[in-house]
Protein backbone atom coordinates (compact mmCIF):
# COMPACT_ATOMS: atom_id res chain seq x y z
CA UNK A 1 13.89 -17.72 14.00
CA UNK A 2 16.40 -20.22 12.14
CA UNK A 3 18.74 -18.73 9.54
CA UNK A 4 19.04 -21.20 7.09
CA UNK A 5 21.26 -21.06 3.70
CA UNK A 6 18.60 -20.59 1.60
CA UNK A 7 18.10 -17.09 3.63
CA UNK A 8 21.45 -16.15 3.42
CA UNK A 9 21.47 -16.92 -0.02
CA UNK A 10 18.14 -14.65 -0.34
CA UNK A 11 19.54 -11.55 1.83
CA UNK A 12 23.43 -11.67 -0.13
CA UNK A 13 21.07 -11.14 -3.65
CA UNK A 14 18.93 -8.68 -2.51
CA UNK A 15 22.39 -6.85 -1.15
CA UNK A 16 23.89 -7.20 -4.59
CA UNK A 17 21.01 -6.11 -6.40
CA UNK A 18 20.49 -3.16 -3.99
CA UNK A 19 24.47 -2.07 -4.92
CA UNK A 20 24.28 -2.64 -8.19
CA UNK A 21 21.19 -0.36 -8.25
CA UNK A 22 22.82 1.75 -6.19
CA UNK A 23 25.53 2.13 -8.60
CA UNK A 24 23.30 2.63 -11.86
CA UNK A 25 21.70 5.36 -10.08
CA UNK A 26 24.78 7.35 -9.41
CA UNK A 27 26.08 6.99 -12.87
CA UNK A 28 22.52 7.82 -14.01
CA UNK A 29 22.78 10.70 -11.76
CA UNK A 30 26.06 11.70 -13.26
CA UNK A 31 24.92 11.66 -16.54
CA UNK A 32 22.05 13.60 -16.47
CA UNK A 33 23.99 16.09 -14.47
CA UNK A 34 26.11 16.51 -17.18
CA UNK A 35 23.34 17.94 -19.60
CA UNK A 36 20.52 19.29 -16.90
CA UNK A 37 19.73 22.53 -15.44
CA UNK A 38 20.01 22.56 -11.71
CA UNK A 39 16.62 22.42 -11.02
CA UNK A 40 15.70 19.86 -13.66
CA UNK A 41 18.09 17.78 -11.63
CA UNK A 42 16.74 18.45 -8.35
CA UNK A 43 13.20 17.23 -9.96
CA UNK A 44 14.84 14.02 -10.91
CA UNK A 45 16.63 13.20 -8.11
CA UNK A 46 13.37 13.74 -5.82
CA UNK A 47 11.31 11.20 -8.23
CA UNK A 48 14.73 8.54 -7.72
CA UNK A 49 14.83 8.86 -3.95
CA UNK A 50 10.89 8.69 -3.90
CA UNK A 51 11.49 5.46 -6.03
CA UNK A 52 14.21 3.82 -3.52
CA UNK A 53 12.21 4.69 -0.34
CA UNK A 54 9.51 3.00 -1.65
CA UNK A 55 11.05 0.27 -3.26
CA UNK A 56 13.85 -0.48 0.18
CA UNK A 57 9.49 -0.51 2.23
CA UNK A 58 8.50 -3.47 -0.32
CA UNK A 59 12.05 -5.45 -0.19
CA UNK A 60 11.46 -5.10 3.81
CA UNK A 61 7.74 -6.32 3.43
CA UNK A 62 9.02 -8.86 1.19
CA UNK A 63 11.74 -10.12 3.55
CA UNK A 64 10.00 -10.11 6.38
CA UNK A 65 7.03 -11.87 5.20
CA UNK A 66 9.53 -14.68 3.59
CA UNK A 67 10.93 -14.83 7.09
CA UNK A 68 7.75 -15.71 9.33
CA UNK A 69 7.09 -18.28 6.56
CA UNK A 70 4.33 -17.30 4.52
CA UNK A 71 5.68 -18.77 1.62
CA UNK A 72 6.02 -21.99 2.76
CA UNK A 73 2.41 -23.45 2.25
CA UNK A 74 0.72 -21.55 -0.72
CA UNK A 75 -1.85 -23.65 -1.18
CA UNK A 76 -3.09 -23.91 2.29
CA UNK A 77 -5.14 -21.14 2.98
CA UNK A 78 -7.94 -21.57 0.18
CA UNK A 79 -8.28 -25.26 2.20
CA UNK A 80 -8.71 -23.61 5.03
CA UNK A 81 -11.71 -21.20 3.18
CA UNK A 82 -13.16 -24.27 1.88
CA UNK A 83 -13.15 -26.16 5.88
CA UNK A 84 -14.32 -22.65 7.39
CA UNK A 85 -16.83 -22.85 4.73
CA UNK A 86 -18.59 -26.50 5.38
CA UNK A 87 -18.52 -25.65 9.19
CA UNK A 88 -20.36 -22.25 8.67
CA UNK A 89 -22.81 -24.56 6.37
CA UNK A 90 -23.10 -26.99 8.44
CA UNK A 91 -23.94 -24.32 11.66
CA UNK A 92 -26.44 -22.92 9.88
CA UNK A 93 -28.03 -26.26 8.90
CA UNK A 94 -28.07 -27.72 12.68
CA UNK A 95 -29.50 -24.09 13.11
CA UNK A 96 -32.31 -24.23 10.99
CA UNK A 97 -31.25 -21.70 8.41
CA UNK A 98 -31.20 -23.61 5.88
């Protein structure tokens, strides 16, 4: 696999994003320490690291499908449908199905 800039470029946001994230979450965190019960807080911090576990599974999804290249050529998949399609046709024809 080639590491090209535009990866890079791709991996340093999704670092930044995940800090500064990071970082509303502990202030959040602080906060609502501040003026919560203990176990109000324990219910809230549950549903947050629920939240980042799933969220960090998509971003890895995310990243490695943008790796192997599946964003590269949107468009040709529904041509490839469309040339599956005429050869199943035209099987069926030479076939006698039709």
């Amino acid at each position: 696999m080639r590491i090209t800039q535009k990866t890079v470029a791709l991996l340093i946001l999704f670092i930044f994003l995940f800090v500064v994230g990071t970082i509303i979450a502990v202030r959040t965190v602080a906060y609502l320490e501040a003026g919560m019960a203990g176990s109000e807080l324990k219910g809230f911090l549950v549903e947050v690291i629920a939240y980042v576990i799933s969220l960090t599974g998509w971003l890895a999804l995310f990243i490695y499908s943008y790796l192997k290249g599946d964003f590269k050529d949107i468009e040709g998949p529904k041509y490839e449908i469309l040339d599956l399609e005429d050869k199943i046709v035209k099987a069926e024809k030479e076939g006698g199905k039709y």
